[in-house]
Each structure stands twice: as structure tokens, then as C-alpha cells.
C-alpha atoms as a PDB file:
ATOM      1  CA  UNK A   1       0.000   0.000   0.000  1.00  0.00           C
ATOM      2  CA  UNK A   2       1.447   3.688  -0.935  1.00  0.00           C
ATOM      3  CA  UNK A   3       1.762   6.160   2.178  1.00  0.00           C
ATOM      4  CA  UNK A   4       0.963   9.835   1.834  1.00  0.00           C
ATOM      5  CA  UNK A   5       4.270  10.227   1.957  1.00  0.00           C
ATOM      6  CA  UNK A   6       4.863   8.523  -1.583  1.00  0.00           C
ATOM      7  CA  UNK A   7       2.229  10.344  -3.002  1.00  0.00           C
ATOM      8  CA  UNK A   8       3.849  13.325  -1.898  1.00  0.00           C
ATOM      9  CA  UNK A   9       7.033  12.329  -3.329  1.00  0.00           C
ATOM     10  CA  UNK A  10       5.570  11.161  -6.617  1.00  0.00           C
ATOM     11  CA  UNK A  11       3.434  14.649  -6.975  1.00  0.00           C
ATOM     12  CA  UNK A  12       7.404  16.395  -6.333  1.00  0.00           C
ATOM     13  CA  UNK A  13       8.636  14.831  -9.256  1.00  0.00           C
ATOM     14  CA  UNK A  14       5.512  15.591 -11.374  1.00  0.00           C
ATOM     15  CA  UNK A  15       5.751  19.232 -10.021  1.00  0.00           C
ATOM     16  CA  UNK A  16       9.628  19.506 -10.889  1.00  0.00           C
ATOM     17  CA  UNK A  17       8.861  18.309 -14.524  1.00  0.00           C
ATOM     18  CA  UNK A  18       6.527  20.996 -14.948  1.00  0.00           C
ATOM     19  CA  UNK A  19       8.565  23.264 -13.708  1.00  0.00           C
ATOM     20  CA  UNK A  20      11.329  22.193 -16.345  1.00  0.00           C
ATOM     21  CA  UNK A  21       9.011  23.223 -18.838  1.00  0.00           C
ATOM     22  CA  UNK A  22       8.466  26.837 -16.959  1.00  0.00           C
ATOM     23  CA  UNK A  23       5.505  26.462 -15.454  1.00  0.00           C
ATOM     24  CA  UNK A  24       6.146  28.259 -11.568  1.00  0.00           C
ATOM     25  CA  UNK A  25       4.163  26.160  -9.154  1.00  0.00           C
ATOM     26  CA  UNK A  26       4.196  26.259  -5.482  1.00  0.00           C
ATOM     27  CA  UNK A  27       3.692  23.663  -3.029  1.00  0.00           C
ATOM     28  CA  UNK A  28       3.139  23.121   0.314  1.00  0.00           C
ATOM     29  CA  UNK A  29       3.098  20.000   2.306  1.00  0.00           C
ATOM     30  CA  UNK A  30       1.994  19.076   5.856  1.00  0.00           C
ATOM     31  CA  UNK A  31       2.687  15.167   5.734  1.00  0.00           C
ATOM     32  CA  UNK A  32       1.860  15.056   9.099  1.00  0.00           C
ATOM     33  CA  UNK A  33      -1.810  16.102   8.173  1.00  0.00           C
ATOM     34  CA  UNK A  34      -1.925  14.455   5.180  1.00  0.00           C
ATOM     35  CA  UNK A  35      -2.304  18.348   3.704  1.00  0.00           C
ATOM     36  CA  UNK A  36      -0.913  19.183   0.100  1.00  0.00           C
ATOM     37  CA  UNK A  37      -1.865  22.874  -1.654  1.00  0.00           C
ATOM     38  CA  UNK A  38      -0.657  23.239  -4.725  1.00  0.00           C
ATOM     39  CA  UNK A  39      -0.541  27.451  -5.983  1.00  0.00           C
ATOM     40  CA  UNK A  40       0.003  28.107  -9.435  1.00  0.00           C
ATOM     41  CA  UNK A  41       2.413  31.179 -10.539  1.00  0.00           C
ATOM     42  CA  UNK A  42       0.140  34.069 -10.091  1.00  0.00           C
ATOM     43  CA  UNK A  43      -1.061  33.449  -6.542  1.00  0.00           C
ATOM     44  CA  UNK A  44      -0.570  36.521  -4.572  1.00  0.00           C
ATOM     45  CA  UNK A  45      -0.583  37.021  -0.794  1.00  0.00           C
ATOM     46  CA  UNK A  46      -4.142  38.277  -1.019  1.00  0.00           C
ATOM     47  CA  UNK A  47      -5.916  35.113  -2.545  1.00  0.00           C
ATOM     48  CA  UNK A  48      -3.737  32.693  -0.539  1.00  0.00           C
ATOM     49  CA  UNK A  49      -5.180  34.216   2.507  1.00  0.00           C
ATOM     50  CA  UNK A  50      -8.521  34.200   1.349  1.00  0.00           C
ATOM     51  CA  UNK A  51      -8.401  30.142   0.437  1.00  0.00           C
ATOM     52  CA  UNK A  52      -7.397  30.405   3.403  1.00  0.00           C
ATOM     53  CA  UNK A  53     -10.306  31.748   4.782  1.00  0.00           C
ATOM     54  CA  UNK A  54     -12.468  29.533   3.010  1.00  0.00           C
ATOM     55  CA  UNK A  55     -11.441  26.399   5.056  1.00  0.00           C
ATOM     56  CA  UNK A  56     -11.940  28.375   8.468  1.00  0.00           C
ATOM     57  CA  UNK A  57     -15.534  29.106   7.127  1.00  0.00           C
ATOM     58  CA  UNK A  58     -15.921  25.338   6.279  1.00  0.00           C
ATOM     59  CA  UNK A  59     -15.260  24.379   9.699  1.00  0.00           C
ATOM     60  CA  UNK A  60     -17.086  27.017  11.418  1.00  0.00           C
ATOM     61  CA  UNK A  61     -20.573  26.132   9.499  1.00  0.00           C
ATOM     62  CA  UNK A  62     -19.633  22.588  10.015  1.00  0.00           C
ATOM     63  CA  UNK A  63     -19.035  22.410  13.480  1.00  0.00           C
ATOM     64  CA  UNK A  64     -22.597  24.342  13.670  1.00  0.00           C
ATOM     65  CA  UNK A  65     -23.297  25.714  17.398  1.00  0.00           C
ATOM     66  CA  UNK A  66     -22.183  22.206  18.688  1.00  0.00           C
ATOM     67  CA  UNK A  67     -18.951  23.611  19.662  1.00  0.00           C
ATOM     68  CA  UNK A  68     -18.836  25.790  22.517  1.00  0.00           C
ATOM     69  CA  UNK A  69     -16.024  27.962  20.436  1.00  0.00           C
ATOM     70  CA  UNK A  70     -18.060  27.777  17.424  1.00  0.00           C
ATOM     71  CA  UNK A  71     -19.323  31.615  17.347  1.00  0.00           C
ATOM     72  CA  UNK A  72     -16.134  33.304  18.212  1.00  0.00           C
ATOM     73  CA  UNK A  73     -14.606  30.995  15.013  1.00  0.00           C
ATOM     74  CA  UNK A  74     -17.650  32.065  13.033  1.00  0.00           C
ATOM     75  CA  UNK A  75     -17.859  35.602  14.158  1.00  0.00           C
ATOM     76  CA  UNK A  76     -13.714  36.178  13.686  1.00  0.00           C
ATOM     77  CA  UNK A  77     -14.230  34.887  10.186  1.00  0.00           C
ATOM     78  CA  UNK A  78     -16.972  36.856   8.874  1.00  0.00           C
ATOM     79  CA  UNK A  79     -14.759  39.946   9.899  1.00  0.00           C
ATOM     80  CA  UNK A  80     -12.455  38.792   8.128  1.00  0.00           C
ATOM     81  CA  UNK A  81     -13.969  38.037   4.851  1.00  0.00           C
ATOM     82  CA  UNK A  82     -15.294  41.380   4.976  1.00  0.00           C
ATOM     83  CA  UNK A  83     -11.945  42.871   5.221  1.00  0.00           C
ATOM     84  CA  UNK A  84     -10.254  40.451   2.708  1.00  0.00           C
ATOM     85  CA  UNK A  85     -12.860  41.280   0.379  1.00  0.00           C
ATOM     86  CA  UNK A  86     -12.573  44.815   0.727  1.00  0.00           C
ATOM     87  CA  UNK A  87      -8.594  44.663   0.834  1.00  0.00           C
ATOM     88  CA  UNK A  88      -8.410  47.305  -2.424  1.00  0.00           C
ATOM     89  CA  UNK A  89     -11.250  49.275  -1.250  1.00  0.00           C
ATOM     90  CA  UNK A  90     -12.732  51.140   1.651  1.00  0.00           C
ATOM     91  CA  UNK A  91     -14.920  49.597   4.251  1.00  0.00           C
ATOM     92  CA  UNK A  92     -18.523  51.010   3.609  1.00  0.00           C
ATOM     93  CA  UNK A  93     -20.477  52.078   6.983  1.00  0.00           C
ATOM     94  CA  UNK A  94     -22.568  49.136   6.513  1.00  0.00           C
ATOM     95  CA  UNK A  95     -19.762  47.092   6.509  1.00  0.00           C
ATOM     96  CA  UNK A  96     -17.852  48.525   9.510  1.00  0.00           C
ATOM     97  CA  UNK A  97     -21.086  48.603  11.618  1.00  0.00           C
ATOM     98  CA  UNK A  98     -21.560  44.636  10.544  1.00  0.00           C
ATOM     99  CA  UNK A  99     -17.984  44.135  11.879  1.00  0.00           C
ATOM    100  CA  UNK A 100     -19.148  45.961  14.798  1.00  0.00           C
ATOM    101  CA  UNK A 101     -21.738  43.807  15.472  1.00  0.00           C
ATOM    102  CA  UNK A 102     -19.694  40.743  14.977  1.00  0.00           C
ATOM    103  CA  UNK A 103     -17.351  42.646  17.606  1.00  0.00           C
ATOM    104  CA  UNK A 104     -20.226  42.635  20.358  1.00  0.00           C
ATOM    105  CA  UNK A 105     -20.921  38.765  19.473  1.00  0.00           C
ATOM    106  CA  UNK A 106     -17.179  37.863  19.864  1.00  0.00           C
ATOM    107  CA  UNK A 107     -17.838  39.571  23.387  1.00  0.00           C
ATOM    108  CA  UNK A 108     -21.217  37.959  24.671  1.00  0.00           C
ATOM    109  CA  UNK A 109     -19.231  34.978  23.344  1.00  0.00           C
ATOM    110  CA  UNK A 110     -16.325  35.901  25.629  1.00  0.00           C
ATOM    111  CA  UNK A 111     -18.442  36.433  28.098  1.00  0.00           C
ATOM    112  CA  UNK A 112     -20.316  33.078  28.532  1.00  0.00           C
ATOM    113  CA  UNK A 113     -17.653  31.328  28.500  1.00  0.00           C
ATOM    114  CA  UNK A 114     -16.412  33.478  31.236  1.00  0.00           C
ATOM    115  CA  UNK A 115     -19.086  32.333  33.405  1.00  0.00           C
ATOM    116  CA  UNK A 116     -18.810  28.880  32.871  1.00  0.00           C
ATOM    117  CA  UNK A 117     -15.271  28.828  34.081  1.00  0.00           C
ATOM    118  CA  UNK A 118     -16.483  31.093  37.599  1.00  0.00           C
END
């Protein structure tokens, strides 16, 4: 049976003959979570954060409100894909009192768990 580890290896070489050929690819590797990304040459700082972003997201709608953390995950990444999206631009006053709003959740959040630890 092939490990992660040999796929990993195997998807190195296939990488490095692309790259013979010019193609500029990145990649990252977490073996020990069984994690590869793969970026292709134009990623920029800006959308690698926001992929980022996107698996944060997934686990805060998958965890639900079963997770006593879930709404200060949930609440931390709506403000930031509100500022990620608006990187270029200005905030609008919609926008800024929505990240307000997520700022008083993040502290009734705070706060309950607070009291569950008194």
C-alpha cells in the first residue's frame, strides 16, 4: 500500500517536470496532516489568505453551534472576509457597523464562556 508520503514524493517529481518546462508552481506540504496545496504562478498574498479563509468558514458552518467555540470561530471569520474582500477598497459604513456587530458577538461569546469557568 502507498503512504501519503509517496504520493507526496511522486506529486514532487511531477511538479519539478513541470517546472522544467516553466511552469512556476508552489507547493506546500503538511505530511503530518496528510495536507498538500498546490498554488500556481500568479497566486498573490491576497488570494492565498482568502483560500485560506475559506477552510476556516468550512469548519465554522460545520461544526454548527455544537462547539462551545463555534461563534467566536464564526464571528472572527466573517470579519475577516469582509476585510479580505474589501482589501483594495474602503470599508462602507454598513460594513464597519456589521464588523461591529460581529465585535459585540465575539464579546457575549467571551463572556459566557467566562461564566462557565467562575
Amino acid at each position: 500500500m502507498t503512504s501519503f508520503k509517496d504520493f507526496n514524493d511522486s506529486l514532487l517529481e511531477l511538479v519539478k517536470s513541470f517546472e522544467e518546462k516553466k511552469t512556476q508552481l508552489k507547493v506546500e506540504s503538511d505530511l503530518e496532516s496528510n495536507i498538500i496545496k498546490i498554488f500556481g504562478e500568479n497566486i498573490d498574498s491576497l488570494s492565498k489568505a482568502q483560500n485560506g479563509l475559506d477552510d476556516i468558514t468550512e469548519l465554522a458552518y460545520t461544526v454548527a453551534e455544537h462547539h462551545p467555540y463555534w461563534n467566536l470561530l464564526y464571528q472572527c471569520a466573517q470579519i475577516s472576509r469582509t476585510i479580505l474582500d474589501k482589501w483594495e477598497d474602503d470599508l462602507s459604513k454598513e460594513e464597519l457597523e456589521e464588523i461591529e456587530w460581529s465585535i459585540k458577538e465575539l464579546e457575549h461569546s467571551c463572556k459566557k464562556l467566562k461564566e462557565k469557568l467562575d
